[in-house]
Protein backbone atom coordinates (compact mmCIF):
# COMPACT_ATOMS: atom_id res chain seq x y z
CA UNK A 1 18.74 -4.32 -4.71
CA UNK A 2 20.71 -2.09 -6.75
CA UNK A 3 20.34 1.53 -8.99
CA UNK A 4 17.39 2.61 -9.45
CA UNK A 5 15.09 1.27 -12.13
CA UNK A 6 12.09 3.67 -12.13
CA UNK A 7 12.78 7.52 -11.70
CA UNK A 8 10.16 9.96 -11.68
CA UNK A 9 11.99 13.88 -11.32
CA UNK A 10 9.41 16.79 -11.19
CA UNK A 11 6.75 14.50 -12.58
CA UNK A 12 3.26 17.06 -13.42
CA UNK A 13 -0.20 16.04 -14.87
CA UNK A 14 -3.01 17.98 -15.09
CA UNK A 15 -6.47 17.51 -16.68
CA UNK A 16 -7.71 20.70 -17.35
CA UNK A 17 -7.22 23.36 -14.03
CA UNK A 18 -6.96 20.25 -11.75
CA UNK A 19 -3.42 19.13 -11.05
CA UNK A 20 -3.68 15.74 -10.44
CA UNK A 21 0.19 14.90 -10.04
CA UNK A 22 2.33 18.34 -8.67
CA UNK A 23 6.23 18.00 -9.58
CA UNK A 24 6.35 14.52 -8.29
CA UNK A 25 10.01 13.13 -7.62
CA UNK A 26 10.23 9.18 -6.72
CA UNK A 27 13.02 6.57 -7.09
CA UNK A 28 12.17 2.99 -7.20
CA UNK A 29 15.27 0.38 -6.72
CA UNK A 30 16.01 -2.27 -8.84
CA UNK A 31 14.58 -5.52 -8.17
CA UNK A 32 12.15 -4.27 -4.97
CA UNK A 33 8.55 -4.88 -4.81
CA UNK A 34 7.61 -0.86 -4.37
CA UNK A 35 4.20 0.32 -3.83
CA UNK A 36 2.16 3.00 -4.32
CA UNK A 37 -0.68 4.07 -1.58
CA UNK A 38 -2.76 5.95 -1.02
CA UNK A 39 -6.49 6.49 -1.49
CA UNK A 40 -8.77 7.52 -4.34
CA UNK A 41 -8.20 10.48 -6.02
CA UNK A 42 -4.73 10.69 -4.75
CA UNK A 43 -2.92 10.40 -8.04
CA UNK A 44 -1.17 7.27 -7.91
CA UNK A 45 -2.84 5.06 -10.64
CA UNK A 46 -2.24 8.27 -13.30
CA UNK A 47 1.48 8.14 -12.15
CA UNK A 48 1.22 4.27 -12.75
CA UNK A 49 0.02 4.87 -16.21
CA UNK A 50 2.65 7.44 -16.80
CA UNK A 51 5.22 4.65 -16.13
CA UNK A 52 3.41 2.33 -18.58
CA UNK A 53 3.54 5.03 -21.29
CA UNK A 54 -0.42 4.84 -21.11
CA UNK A 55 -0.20 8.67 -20.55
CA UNK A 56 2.20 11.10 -20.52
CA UNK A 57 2.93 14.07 -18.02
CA UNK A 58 2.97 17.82 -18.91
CA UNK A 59 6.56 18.29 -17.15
CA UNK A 60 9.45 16.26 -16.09
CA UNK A 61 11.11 13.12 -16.93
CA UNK A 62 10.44 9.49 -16.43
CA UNK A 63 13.59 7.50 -16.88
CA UNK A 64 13.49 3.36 -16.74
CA UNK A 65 16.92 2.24 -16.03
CA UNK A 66 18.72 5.30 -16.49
CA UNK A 67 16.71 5.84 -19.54
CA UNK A 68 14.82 9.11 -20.66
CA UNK A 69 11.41 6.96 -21.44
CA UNK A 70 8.65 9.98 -20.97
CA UNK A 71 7.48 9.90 -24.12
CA UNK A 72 8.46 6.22 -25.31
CA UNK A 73 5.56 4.60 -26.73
CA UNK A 74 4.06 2.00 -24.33
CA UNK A 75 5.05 -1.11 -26.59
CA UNK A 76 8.74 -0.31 -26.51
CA UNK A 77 9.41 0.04 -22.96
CA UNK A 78 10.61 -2.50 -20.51
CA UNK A 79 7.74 -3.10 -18.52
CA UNK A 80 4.65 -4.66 -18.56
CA UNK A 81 1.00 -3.67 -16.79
CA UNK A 82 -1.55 -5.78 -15.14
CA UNK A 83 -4.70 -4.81 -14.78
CA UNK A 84 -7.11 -5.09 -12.18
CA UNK A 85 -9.20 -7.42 -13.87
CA UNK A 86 -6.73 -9.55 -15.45
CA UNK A 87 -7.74 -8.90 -19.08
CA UNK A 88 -7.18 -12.38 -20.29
CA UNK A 89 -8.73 -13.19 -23.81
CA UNK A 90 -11.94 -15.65 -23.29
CA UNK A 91 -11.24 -17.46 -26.96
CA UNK A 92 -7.70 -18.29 -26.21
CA UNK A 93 -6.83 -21.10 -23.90
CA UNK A 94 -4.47 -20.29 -20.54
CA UNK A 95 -1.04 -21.49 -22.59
CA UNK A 96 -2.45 -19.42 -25.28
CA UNK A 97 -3.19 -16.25 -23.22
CA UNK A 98 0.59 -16.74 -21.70
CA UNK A 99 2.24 -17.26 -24.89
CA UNK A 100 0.31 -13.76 -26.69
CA UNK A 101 3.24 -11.79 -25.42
CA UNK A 102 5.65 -13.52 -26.95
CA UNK A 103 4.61 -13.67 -31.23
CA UNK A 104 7.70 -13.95 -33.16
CA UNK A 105 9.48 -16.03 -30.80
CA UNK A 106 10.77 -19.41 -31.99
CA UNK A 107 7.71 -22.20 -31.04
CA UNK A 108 10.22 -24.54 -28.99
CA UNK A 109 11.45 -21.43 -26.69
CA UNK A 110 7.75 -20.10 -26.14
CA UNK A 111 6.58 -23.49 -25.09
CA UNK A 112 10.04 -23.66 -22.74
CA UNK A 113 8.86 -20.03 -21.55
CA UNK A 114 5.79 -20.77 -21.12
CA UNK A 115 5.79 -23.79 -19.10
CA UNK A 116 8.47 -22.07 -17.24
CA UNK A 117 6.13 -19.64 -15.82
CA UNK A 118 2.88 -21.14 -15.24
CA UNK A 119 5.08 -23.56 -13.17
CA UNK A 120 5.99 -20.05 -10.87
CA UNK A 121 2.31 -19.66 -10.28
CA UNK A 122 1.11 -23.12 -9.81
CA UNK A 123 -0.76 -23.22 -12.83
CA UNK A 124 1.54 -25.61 -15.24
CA UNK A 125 -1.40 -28.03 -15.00
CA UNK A 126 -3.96 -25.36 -16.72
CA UNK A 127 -2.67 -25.02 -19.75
CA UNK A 128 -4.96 -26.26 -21.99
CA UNK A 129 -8.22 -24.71 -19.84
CA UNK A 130 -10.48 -22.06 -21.10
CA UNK A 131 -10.29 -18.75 -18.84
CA UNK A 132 -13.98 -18.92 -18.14
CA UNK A 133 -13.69 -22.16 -16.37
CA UNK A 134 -10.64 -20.38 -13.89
CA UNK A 135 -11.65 -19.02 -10.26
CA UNK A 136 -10.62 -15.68 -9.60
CA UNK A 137 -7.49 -16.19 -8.04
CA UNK A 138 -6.22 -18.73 -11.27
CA UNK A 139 -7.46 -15.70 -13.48
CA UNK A 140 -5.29 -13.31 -12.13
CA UNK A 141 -2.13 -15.89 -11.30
CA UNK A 142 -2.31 -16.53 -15.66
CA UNK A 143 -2.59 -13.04 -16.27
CA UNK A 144 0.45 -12.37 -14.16
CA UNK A 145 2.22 -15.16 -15.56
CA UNK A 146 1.05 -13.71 -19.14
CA UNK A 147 3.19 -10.09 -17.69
CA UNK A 148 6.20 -11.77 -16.84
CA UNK A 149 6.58 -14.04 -19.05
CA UNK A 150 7.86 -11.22 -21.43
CA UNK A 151 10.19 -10.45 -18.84
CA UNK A 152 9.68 -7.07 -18.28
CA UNK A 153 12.32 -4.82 -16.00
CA UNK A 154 9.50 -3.79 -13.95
CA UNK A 155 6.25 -5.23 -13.64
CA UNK A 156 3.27 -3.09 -12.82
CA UNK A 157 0.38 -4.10 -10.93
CA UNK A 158 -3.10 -1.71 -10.97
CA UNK A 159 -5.05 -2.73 -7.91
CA UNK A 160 -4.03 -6.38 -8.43
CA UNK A 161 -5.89 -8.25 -5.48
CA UNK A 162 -8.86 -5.95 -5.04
CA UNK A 163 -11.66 -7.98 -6.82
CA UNK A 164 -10.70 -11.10 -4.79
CA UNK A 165 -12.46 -12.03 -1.89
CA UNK A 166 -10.19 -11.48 1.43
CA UNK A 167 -8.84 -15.32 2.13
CA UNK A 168 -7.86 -15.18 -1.47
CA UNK A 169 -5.94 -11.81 -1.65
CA UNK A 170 -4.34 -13.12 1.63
CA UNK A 171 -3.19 -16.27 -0.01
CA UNK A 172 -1.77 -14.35 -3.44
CA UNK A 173 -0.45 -11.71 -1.26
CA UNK A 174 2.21 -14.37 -0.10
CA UNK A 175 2.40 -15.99 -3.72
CA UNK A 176 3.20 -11.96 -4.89
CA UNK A 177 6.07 -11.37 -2.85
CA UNK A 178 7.07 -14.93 -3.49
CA UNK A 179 6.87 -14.22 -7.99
CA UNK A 180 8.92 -11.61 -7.17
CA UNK A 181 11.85 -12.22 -4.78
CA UNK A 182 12.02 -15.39 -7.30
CA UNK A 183 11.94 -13.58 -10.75
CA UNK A 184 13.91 -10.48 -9.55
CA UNK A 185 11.69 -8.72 -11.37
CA UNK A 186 10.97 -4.63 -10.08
CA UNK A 187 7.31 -4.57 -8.69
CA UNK A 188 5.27 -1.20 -9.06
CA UNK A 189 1.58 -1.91 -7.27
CA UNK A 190 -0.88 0.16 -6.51
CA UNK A 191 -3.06 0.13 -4.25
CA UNK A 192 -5.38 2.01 -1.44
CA UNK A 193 -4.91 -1.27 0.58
CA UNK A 194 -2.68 -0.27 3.55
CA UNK A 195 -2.30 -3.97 5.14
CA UNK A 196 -1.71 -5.25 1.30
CA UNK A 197 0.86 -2.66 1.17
CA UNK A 198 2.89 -2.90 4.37
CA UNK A 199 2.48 -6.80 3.87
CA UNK A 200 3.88 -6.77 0.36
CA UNK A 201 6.21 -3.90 -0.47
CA UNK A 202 10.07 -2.92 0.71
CA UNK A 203 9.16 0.32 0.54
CA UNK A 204 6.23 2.51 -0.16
CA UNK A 205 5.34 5.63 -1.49
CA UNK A 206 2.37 7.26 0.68
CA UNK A 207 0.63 9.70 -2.26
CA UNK A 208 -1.92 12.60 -1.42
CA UNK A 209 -3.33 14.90 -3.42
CA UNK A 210 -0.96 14.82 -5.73
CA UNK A 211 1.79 14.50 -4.31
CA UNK A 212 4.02 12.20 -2.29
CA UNK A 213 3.50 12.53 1.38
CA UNK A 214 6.50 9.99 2.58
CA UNK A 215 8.43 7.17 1.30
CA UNK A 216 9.75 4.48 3.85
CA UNK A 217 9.19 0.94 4.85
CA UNK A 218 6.03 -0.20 6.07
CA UNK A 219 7.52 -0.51 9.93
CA UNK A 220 9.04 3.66 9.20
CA UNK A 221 5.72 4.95 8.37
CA UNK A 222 4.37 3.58 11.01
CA UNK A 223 6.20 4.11 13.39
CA UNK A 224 7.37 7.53 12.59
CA UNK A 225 4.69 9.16 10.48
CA UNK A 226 6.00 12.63 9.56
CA UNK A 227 2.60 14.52 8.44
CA UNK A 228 -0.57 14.02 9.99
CA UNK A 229 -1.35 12.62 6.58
CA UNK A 230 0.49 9.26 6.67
CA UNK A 231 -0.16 9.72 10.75
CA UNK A 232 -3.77 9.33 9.88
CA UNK A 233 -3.70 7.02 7.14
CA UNK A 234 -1.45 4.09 8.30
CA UNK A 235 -2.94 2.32 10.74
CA UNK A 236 -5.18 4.74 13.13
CA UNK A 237 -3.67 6.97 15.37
CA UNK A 238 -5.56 9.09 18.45
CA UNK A 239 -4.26 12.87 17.01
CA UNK A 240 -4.13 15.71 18.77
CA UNK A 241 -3.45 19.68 17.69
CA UNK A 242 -2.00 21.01 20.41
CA UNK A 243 0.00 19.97 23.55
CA UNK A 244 -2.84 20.89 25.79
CA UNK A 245 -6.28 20.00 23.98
CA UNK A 246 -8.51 17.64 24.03
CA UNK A 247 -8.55 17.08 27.91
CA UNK A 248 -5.14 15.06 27.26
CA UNK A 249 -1.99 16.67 28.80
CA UNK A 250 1.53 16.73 26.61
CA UNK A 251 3.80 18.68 29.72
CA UNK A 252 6.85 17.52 27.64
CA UNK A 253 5.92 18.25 24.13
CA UNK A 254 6.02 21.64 22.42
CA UNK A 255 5.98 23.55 19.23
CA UNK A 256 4.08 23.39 15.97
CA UNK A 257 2.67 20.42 14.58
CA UNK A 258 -0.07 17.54 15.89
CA UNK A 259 0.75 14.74 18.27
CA UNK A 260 -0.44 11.32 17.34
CA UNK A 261 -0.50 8.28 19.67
CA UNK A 262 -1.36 4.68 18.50
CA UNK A 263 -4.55 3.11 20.33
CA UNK A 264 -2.40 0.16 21.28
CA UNK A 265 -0.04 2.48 23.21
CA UNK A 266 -3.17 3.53 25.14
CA UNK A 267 -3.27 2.38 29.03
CA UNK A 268 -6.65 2.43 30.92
CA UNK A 269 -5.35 3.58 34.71
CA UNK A 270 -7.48 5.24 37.61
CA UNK A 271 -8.67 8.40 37.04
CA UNK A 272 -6.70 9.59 40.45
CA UNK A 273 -3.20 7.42 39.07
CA UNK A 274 -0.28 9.81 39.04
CA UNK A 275 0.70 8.59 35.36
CA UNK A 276 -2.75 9.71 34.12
CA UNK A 277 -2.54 12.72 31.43
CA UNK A 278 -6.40 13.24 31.48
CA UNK A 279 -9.47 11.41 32.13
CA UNK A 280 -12.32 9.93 29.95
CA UNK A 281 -15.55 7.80 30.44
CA UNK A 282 -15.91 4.53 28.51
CA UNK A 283 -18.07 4.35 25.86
CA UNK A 284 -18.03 0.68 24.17
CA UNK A 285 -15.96 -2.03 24.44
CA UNK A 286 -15.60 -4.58 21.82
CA UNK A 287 -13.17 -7.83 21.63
CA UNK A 288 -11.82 -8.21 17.99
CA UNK A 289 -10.03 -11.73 18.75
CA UNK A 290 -6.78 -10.07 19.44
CA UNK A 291 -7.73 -7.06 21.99
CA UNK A 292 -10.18 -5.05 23.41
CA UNK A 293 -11.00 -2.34 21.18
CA UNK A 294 -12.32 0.93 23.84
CA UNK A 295 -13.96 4.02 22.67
CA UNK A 296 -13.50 6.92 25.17
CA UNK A 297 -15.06 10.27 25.76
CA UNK A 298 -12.42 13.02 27.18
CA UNK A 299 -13.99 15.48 29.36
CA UNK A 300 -13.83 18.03 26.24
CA UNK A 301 -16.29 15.47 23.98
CA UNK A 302 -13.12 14.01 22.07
CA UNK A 303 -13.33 10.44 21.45
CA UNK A 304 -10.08 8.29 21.81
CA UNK A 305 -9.57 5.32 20.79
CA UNK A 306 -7.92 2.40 23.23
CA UNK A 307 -6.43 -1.13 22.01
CA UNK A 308 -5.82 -3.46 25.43
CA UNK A 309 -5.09 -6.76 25.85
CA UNK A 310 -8.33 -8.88 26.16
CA UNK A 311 -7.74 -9.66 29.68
CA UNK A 312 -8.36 -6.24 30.66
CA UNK A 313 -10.72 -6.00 32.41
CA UNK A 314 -13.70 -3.73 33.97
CA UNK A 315 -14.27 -1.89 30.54
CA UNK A 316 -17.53 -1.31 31.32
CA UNK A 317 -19.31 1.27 29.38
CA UNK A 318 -19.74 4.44 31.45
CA UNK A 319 -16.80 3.54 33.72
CA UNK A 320 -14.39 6.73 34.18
CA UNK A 321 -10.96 6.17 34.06
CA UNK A 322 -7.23 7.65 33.77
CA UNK A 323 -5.61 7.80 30.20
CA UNK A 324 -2.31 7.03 30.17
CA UNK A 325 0.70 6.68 27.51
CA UNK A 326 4.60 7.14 27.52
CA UNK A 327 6.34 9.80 26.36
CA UNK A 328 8.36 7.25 23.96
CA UNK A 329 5.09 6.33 22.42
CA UNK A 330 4.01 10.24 21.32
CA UNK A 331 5.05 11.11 17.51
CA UNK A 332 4.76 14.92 16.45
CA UNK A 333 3.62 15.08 12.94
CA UNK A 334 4.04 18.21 10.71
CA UNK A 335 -0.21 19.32 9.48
């Protein structure tokens, strides 16, 4: 990866007295697949469209490869959106739908073109189908194809995979990074997806009300959350307000902030073990496949959550027990 290809600095939007994107500053590297999460509301598909030149902010700058594009028209900038639903014309066959992007090319290089990318997404045999006959999937791999086959600097993606069932937006999830470590291409996706996100993107941009709560790579946030926010958000997390609360004991931990601990970091010990920071009485127990997932009542009425392995065993609901983590496995998160 190189510069930086997208560069949002003090980026504000407002719709009337609600601020729906506050002096927003992000930097997107060339060539990464980048994405934006977060859930609805947040402000991440208006700074999407703000990139597209489908809207433009009130103050700052949006620059696209070290140039000032804020108020370029959408047509003339380097990039190229695809929408949730694909958008593909119903009269015009699949080669037809790939090839719209590309009018006033010479016939012999759109047909190289073409073929060229349809081949990327596994769909050089569909050229001459009608959209309505495509599944869902092959309906969103043409209209992808249709995107880059202009060859845009940075491809954006709004909610790509959401209106595919889940074995299917597993399967393209793999095919997207795939289109894109092949093309080189710089991917912008949204999405309030967290798994699609940490599976997908080099980096992300966690968005909140308006503003951008942390950037990192899906193992940084989370691992080291730095708000309660992202804590909260990525993944669940057991949080606590104070060092004391909660009938869970932090003797090591002090100062402002929460404390979050993952439910996989959770141990189930006796309720008399010296490594036990507070007690708790079992609630339910349910195997996911993976683990035993263990709901817990503290002796203040605060339910924590437990992830063990599945050969744990005497979970039985009602069952009191020691809770039990290590300090290692305690983040502090700012409120």
């Amino acid at each position: 990866m190189g510069g930086p290809t997208v560069e949002a600095i003090g980026v504000t939007r407002r719709f009337g007295d609600h601020t729906v994107l506050d002096a927003v500053d992000l930097t997107i590297p060339d060539s990464s697949f980048f994405c934006l999460l977060g859930p609805s509301g947040c402000g991440k598909t208006t700074l999407l469209r703000i990139v597209a030149g489908l809207d433009v902010p009130d103050a700052g700058t949006l620059r696209i490869g070290g140039t000032d594009h804020t108020r370029t028209p959408a047509h003339r900038r380097p990039t190229n959106l695809v929408f949730q639903s694909g958008a593909l014309f119903p009269h015009m066959s699949v080669a037809a739908n790939v090839a719209f992007g590309l009018r006033g090319e010479q016939k012999a290089e759109v047909r190289r073109r073409v073929a060229e990318v349809l081949a990327l997404v596994a769909m050089d045999d569909y050229g001459d189908r009608s959209p309505a006959t495509l599944s869902g999937g092959q309906r969103q791999r043409v209209a992808i194809a249709r995107s880059l086959v202009r060859r845009p600097d940075v491809l954006l993606l709004d909610e790509p995979l959401s209106s595919l069932d889940l074995s299917l937006q597993l399967r393209m999830r793999r095919e997207l990074r795939t289109w894109q470590q092949e093309t080189g291409t710089t991917f912008l996706c949204v999405t309030h997806n967290q798994a699609e996100a940490m599976e997908l993107a080099d980096q992300i941009a966690v968005m909140n009300a308006g503003g951008i709560e942390q950037v990192g790579t899906g193992r940084e946030l989370y691992e080291a959350p730095r708000t309660r926010f992202v804590a909260d958000f990525i993944g669940e997390n057991n949080i606590f307000d104070e060092p004391a609360g909660d009938g869970v004991a932090f003797p090591e931990f002090d100062g402002s902030g929460a404390l979050a601990v993952r439910p996989e970091d959770v141990r189930l010990v006796a309720p008399d073990d010296v490594t036990a920071r507070g007690r708790g009485v079992v609630r339910t127990a349910s195997f996911t496949g993976r683990s035993l997932r263990v709901a817990l009542t503290t002796a203040t009425g605060r339910e924590l959550l437990a992830e063990l392995p599945p050969s744990q065993v005497d979970v039985t609901p009602g069952r009191e027990v020691g809770i039990a983590f290590a300090a290692t496995d305690v983040r502090q998160v700012r409120l």
